[in-house]
PDB file of N, CA and C in Angstrom:
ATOM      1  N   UNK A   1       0.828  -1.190   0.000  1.00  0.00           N
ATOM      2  CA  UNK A   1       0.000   0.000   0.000  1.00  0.00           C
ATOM      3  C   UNK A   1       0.873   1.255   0.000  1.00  0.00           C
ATOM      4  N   UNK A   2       1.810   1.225   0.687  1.00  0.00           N
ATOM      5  CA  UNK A   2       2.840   2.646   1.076  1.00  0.00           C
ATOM      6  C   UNK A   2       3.531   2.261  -0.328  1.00  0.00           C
ATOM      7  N   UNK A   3       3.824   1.711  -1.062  1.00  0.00           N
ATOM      8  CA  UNK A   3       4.521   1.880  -2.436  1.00  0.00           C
ATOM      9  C   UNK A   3       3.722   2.274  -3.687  1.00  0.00           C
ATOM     10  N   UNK A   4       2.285   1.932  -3.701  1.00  0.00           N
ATOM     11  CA  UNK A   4       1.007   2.415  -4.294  1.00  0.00           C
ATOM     12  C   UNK A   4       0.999   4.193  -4.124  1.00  0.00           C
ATOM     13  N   UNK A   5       0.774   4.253  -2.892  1.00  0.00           N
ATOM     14  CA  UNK A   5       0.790   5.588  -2.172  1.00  0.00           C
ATOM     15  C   UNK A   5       2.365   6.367  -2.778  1.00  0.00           C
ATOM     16  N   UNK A   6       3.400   6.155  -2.599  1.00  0.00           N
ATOM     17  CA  UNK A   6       4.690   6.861  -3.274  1.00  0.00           C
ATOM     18  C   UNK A   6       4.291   6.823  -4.341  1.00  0.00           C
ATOM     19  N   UNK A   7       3.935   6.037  -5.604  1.00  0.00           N
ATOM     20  CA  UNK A   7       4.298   5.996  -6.708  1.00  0.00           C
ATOM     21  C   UNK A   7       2.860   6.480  -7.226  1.00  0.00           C
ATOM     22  N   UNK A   8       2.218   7.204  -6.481  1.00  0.00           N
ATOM     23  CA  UNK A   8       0.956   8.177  -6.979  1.00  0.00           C
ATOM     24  C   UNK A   8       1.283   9.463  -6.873  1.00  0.00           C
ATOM     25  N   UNK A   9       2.290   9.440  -5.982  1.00  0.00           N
ATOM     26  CA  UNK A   9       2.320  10.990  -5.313  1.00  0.00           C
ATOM     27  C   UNK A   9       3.437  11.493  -6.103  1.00  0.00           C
ATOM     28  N   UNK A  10       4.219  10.759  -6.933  1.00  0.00           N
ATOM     29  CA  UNK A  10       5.078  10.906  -7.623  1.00  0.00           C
ATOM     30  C   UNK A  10       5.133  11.067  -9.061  1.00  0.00           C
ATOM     31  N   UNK A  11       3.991  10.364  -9.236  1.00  0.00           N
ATOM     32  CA  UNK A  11       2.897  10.817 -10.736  1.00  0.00           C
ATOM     33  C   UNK A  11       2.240  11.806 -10.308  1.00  0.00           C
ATOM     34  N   UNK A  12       1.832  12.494  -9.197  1.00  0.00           N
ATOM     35  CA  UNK A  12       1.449  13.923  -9.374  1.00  0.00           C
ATOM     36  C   UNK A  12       1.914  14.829  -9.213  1.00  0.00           C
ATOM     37  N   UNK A  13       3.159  15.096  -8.762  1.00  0.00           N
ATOM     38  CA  UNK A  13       4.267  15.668  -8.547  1.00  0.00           C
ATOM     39  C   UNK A  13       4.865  16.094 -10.228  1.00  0.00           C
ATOM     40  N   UNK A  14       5.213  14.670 -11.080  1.00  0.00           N
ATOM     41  CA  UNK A  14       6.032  14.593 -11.985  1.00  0.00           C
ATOM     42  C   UNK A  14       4.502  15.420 -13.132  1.00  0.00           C
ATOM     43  N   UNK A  15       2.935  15.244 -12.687  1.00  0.00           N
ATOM     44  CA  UNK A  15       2.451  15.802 -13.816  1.00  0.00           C
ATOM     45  C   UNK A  15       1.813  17.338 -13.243  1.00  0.00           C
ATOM     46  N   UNK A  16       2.395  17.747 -12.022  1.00  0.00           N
ATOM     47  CA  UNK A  16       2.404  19.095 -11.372  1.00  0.00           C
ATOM     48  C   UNK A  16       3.180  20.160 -12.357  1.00  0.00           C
ATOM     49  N   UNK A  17       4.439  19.450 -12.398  1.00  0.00           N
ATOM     50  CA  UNK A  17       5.807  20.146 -12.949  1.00  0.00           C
ATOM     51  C   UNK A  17       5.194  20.044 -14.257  1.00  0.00           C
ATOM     52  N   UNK A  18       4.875  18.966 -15.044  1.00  0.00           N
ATOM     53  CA  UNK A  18       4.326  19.319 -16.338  1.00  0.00           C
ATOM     54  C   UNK A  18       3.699  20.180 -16.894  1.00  0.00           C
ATOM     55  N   UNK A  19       2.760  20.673 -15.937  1.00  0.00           N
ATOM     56  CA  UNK A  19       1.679  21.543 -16.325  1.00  0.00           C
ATOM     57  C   UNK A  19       2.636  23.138 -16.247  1.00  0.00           C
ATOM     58  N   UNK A  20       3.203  23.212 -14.937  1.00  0.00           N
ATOM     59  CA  UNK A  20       3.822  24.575 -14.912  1.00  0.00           C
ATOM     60  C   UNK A  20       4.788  24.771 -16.169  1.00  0.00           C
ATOM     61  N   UNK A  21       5.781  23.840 -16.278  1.00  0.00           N
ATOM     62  CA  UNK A  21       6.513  24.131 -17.775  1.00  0.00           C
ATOM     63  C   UNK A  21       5.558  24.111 -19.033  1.00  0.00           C
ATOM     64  N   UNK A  22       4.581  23.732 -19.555  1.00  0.00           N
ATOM     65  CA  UNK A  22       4.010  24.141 -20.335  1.00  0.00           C
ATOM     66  C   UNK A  22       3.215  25.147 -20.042  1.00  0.00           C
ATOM     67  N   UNK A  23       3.218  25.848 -18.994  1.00  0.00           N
ATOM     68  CA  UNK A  23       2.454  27.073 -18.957  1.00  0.00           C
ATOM     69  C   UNK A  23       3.311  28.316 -18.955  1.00  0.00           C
ATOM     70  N   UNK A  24       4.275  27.856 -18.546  1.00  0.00           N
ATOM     71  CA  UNK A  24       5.664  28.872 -18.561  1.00  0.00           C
ATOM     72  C   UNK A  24       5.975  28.970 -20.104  1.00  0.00           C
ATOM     73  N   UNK A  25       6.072  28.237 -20.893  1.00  0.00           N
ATOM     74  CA  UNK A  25       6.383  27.533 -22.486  1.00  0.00           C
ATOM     75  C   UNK A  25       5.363  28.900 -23.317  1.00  0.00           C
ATOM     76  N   UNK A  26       4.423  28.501 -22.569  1.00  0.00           N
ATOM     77  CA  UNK A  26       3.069  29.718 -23.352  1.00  0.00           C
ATOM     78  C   UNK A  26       3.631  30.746 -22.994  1.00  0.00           C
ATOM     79  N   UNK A  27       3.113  31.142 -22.021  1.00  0.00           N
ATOM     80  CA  UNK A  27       4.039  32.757 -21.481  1.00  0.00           C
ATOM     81  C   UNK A  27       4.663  33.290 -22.294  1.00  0.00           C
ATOM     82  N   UNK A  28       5.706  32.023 -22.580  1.00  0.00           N
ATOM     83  CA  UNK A  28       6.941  32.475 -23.511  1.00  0.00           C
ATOM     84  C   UNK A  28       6.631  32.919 -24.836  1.00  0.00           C
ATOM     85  N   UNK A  29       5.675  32.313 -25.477  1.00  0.00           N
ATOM     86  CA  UNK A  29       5.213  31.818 -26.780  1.00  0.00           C
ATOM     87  C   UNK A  29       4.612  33.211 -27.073  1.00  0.00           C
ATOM     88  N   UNK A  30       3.782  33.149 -26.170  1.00  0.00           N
ATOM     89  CA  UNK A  30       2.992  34.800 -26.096  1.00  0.00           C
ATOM     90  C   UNK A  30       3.671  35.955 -25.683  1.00  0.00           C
ATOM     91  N   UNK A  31       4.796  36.084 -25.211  1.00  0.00           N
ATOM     92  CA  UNK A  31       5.309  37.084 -25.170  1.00  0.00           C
ATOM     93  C   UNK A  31       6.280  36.645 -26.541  1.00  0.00           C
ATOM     94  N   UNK A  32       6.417  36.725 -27.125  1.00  0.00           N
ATOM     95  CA  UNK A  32       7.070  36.284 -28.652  1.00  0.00           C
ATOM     96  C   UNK A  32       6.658  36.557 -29.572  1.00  0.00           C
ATOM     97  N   UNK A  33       5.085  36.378 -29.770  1.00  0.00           N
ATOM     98  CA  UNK A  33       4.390  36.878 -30.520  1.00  0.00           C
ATOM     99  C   UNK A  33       3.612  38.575 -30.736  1.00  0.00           C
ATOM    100  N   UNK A  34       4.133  39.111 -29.702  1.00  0.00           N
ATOM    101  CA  UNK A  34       3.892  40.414 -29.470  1.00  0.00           C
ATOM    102  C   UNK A  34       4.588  41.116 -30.873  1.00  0.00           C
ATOM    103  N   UNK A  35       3.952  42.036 -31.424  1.00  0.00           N
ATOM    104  CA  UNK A  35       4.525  42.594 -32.736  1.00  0.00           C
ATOM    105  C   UNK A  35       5.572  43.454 -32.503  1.00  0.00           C
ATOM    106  N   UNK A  36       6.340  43.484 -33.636  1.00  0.00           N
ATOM    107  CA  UNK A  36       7.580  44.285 -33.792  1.00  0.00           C
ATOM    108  C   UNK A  36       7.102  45.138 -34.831  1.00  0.00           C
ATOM    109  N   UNK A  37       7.494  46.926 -34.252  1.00  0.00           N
ATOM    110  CA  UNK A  37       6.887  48.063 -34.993  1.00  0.00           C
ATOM    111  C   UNK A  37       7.980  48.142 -35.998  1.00  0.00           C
ATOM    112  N   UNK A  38       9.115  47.874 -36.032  1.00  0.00           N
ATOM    113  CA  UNK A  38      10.016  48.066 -36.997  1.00  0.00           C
ATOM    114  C   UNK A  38       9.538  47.356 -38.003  1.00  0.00           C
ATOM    115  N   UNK A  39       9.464  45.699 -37.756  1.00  0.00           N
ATOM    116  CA  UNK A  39       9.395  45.040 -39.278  1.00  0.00           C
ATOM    117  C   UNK A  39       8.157  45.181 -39.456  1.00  0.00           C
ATOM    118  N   UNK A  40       7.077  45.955 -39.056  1.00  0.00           N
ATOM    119  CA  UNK A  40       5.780  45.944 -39.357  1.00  0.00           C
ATOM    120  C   UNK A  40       5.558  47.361 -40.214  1.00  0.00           C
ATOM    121  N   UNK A  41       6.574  47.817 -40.032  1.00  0.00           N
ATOM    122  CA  UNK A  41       6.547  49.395 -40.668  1.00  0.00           C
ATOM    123  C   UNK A  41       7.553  48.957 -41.923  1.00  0.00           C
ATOM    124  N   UNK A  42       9.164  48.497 -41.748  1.00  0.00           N
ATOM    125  CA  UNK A  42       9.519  48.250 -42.838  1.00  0.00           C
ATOM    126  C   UNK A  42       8.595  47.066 -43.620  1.00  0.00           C
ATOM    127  N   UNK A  43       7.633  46.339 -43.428  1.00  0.00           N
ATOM    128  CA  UNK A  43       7.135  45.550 -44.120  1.00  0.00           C
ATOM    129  C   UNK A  43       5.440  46.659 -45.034  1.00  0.00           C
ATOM    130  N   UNK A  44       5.123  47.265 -44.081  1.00  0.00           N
ATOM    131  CA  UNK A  44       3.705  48.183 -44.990  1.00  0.00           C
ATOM    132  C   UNK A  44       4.242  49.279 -45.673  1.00  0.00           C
ATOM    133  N   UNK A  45       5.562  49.556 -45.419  1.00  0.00           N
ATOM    134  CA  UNK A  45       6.106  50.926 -45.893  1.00  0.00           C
ATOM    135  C   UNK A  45       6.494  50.707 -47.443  1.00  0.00           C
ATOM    136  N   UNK A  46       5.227  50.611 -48.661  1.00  0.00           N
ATOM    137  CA  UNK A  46       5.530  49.565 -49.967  1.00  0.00           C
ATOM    138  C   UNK A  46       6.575  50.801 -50.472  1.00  0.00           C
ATOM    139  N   UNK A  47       6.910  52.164 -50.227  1.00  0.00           N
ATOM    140  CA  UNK A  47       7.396  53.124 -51.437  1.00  0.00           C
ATOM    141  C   UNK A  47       9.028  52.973 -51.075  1.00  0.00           C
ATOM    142  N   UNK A  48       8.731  53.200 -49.584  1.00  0.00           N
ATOM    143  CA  UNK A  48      10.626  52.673 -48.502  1.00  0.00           C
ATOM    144  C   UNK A  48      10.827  54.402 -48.468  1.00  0.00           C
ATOM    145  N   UNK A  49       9.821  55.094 -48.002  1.00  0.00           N
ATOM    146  CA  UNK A  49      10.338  56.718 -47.901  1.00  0.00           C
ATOM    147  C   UNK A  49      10.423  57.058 -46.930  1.00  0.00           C
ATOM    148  N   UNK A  50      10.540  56.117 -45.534  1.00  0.00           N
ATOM    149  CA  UNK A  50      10.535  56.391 -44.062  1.00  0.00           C
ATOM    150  C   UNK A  50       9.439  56.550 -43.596  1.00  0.00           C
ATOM    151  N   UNK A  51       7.887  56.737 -44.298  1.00  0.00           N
ATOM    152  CA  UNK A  51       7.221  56.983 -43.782  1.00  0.00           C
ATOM    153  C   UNK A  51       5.750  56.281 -43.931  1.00  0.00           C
ATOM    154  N   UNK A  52       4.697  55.845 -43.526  1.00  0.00           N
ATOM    155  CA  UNK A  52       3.254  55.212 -43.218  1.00  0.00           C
ATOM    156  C   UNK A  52       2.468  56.445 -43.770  1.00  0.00           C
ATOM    157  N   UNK A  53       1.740  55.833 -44.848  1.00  0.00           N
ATOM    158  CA  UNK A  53       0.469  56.604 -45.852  1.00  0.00           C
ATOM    159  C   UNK A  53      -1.219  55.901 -45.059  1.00  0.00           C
ATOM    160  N   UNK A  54      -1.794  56.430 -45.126  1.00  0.00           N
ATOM    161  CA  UNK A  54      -3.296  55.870 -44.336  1.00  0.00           C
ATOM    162  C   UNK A  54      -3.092  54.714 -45.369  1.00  0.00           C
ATOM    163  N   UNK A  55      -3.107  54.716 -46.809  1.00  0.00           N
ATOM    164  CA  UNK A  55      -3.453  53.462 -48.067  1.00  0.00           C
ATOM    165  C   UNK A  55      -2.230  51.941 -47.137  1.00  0.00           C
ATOM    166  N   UNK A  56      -1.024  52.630 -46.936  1.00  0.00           N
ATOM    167  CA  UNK A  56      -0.192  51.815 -46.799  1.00  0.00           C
ATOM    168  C   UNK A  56      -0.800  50.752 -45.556  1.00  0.00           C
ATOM    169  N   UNK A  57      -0.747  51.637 -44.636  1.00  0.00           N
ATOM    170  CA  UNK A  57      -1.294  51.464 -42.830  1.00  0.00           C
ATOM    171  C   UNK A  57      -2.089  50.407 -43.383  1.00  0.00           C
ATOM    172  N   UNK A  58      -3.379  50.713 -44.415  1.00  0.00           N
ATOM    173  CA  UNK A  58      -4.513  50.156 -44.381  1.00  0.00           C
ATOM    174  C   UNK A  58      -4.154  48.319 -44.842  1.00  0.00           C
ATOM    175  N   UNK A  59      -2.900  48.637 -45.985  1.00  0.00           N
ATOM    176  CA  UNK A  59      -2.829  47.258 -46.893  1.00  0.00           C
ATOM    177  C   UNK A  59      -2.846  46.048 -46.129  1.00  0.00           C
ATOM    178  N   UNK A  60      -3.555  45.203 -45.981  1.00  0.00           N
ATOM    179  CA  UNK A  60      -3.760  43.873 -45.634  1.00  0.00           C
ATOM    180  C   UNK A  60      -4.489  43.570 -44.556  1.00  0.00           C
ATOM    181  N   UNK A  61      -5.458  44.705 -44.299  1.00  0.00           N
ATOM    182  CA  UNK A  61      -6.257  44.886 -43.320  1.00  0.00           C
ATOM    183  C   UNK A  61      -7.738  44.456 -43.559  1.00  0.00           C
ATOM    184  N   UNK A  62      -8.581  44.380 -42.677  1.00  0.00           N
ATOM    185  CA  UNK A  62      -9.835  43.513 -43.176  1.00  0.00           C
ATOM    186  C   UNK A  62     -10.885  43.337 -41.525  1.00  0.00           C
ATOM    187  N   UNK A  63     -11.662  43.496 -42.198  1.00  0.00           N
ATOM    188  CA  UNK A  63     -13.135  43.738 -41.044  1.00  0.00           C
ATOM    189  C   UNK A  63     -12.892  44.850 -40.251  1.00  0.00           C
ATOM    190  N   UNK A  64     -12.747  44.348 -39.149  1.00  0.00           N
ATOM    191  CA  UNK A  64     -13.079  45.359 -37.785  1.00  0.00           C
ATOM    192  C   UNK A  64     -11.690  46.573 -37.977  1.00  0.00           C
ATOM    193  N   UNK A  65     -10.547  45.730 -38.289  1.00  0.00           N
ATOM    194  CA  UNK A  65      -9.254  45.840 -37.859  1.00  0.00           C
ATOM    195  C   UNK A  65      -9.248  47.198 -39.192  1.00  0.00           C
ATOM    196  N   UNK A  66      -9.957  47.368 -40.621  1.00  0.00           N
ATOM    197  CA  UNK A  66      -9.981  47.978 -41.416  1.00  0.00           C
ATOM    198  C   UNK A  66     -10.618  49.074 -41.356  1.00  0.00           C
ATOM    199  N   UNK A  67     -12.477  49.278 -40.354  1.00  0.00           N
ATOM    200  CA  UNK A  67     -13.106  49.852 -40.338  1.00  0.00           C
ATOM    201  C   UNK A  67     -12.212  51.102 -39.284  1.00  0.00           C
ATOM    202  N   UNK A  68     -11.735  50.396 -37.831  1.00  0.00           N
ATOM    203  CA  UNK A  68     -10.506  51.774 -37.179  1.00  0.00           C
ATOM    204  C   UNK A  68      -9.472  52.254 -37.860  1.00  0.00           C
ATOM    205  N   UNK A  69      -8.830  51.981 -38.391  1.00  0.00           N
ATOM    206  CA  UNK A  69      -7.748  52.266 -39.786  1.00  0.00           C
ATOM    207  C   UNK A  69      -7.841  53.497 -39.904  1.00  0.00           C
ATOM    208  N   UNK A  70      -8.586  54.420 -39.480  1.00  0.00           N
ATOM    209  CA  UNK A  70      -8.530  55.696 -39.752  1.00  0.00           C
ATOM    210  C   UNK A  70      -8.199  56.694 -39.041  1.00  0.00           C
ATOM    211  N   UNK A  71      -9.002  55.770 -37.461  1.00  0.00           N
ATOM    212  CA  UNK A  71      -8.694  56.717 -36.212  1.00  0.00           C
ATOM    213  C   UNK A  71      -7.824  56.223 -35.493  1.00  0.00           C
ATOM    214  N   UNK A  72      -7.023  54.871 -35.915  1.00  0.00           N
ATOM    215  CA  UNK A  72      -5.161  54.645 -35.552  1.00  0.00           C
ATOM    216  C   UNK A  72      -4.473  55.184 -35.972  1.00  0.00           C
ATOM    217  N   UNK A  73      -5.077  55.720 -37.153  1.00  0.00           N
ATOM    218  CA  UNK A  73      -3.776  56.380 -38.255  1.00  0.00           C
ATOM    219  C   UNK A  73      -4.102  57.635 -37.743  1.00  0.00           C
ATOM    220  N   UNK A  74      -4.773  58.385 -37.329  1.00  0.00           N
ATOM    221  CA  UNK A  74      -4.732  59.716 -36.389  1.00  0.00           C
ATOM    222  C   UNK A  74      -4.176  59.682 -35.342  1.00  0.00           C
ATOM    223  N   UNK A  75      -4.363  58.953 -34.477  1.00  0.00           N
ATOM    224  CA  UNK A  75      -3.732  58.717 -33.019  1.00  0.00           C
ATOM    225  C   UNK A  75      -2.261  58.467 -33.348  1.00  0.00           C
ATOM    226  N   UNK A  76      -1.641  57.517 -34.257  1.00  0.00           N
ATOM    227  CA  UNK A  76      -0.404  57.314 -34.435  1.00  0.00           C
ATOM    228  C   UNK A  76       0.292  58.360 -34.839  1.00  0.00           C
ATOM    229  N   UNK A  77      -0.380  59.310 -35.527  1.00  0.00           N
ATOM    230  CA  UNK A  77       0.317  60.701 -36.167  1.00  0.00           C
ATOM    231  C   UNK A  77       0.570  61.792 -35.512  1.00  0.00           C
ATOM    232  N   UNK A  78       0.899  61.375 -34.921  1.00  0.00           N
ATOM    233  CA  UNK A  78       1.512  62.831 -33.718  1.00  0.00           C
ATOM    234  C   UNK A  78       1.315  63.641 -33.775  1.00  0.00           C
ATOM    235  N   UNK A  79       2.339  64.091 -34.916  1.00  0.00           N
ATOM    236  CA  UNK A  79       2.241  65.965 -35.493  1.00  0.00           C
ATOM    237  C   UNK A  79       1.247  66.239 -36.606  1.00  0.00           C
ATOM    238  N   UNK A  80       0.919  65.685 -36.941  1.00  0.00           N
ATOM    239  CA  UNK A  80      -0.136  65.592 -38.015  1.00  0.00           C
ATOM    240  C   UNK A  80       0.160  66.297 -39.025  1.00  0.00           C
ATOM    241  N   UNK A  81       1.133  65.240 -39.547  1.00  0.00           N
ATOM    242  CA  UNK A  81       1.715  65.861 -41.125  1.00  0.00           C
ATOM    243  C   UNK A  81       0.657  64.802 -42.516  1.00  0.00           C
ATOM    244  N   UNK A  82       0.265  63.996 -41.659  1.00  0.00           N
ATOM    245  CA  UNK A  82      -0.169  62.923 -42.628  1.00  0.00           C
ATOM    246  C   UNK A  82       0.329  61.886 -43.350  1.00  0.00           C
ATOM    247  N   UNK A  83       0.971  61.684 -42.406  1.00  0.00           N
ATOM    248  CA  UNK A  83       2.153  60.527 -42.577  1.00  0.00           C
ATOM    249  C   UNK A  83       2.090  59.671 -41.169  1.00  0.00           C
ATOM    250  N   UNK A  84       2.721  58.593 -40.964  1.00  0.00           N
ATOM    251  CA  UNK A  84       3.444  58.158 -39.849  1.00  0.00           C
ATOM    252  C   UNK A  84       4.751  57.772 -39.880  1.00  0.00           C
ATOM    253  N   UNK A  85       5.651  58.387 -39.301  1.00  0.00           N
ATOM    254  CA  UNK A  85       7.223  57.873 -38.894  1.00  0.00           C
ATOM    255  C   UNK A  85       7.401  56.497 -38.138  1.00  0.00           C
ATOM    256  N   UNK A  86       8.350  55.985 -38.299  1.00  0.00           N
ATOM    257  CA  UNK A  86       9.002  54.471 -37.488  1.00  0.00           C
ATOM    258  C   UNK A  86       8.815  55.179 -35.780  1.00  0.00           C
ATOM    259  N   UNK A  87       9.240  56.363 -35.573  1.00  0.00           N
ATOM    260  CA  UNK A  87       9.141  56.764 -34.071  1.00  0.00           C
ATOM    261  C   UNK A  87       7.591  56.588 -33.575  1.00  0.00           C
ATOM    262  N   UNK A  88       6.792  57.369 -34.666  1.00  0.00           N
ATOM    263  CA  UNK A  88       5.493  57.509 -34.194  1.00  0.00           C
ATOM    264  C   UNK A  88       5.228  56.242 -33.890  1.00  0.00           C
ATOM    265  N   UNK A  89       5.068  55.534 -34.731  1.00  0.00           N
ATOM    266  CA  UNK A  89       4.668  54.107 -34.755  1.00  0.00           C
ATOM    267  C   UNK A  89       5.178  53.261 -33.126  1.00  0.00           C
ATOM    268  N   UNK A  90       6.124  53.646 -33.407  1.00  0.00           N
ATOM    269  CA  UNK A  90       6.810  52.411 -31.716  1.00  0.00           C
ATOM    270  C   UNK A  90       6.124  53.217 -30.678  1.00  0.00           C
ATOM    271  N   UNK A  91       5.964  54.578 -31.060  1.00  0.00           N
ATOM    272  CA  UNK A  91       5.305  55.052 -29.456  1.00  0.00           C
ATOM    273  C   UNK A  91       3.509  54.905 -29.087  1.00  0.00           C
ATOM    274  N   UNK A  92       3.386  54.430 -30.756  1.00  0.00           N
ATOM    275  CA  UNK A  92       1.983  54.032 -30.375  1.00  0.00           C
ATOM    276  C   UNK A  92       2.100  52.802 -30.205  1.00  0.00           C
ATOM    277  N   UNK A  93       3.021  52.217 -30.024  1.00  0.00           N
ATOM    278  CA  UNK A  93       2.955  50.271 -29.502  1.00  0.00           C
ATOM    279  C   UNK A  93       3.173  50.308 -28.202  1.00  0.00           C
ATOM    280  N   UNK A  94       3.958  51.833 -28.124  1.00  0.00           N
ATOM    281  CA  UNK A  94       4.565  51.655 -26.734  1.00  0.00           C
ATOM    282  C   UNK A  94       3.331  52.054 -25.352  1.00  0.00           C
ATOM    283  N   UNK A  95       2.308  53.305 -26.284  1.00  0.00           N
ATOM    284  CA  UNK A  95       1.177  53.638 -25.408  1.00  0.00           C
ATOM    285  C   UNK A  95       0.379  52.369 -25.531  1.00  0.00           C
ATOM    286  N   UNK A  96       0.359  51.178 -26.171  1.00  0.00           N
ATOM    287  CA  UNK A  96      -0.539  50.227 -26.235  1.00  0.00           C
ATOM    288  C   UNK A  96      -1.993  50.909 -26.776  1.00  0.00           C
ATOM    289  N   UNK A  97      -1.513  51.683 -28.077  1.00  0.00           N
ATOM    290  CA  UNK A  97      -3.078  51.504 -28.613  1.00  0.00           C
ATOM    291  C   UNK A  97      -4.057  52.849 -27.866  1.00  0.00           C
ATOM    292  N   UNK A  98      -3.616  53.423 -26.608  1.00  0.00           N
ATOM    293  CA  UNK A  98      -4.467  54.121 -25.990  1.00  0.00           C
ATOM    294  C   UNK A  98      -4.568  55.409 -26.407  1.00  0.00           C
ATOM    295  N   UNK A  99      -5.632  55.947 -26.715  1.00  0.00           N
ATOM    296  CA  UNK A  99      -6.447  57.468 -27.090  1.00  0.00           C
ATOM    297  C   UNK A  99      -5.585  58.791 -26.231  1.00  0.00           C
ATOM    298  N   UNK A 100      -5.545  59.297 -27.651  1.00  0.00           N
ATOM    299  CA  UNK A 100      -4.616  60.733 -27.017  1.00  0.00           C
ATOM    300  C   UNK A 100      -5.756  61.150 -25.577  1.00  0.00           C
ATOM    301  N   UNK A 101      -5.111  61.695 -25.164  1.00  0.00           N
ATOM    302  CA  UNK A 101      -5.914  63.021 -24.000  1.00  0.00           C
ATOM    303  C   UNK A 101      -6.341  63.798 -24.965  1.00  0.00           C
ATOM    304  N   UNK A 102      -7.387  64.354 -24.814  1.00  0.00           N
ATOM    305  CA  UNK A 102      -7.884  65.963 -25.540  1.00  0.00           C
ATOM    306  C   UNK A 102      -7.847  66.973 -24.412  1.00  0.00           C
ATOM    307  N   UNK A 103      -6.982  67.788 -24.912  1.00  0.00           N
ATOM    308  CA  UNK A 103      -6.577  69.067 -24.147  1.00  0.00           C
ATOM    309  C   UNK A 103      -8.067  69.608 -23.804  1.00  0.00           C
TER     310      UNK A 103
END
């Protein structure tokens, strides 16, 4: 019975640890998959002039993600030249997306 008893407690032990390393594994996975503003800008930037056009922003966009496309591309534009820069861009990854203040 006491060797029944060890060799249960040792299969739950050994599938304790399992679960935490594959949850740690995700973590990982998902923090990995978080986007990079550089290759996401050198990848929409089709002309290569340093800078994000609303058309460009928009290319490969679709449903929901297409219909805001307009009021990211405002929020991302800082100075509002009508463009977006590689800076603008990382600092809107960096605010996570969140709505200017209105003075």
């Amino acid at each position: 019975m006491r060797t029944i008893t060890t060799c249960l407690l040792i299969a739950f032990a050994c599938l304790s640890l399992s679960v935490s390393v594959s949850g740690v594994a995700k973590a990982e996975e998902k923090a990995k998959k978080k986007p990079d503003p550089a290759k996401m800008f050198e990848k929409k930037d089709a002309d290569g002039d340093g800078f994000l056009t609303l058309d460009e922003l928009k290319k490969g966009m679709k449903g929901k993600q297409l219909e805001g496309a307009e009021k990211r591309f405002k929020r991302l534009d800082a100075d509002g030249d009508g463009k977006v820069s590689l800076e603008e861009l990382k600092a809107g990854f960096a605010a996570g997306g969140q709505k200017k203040k209105k003075d």
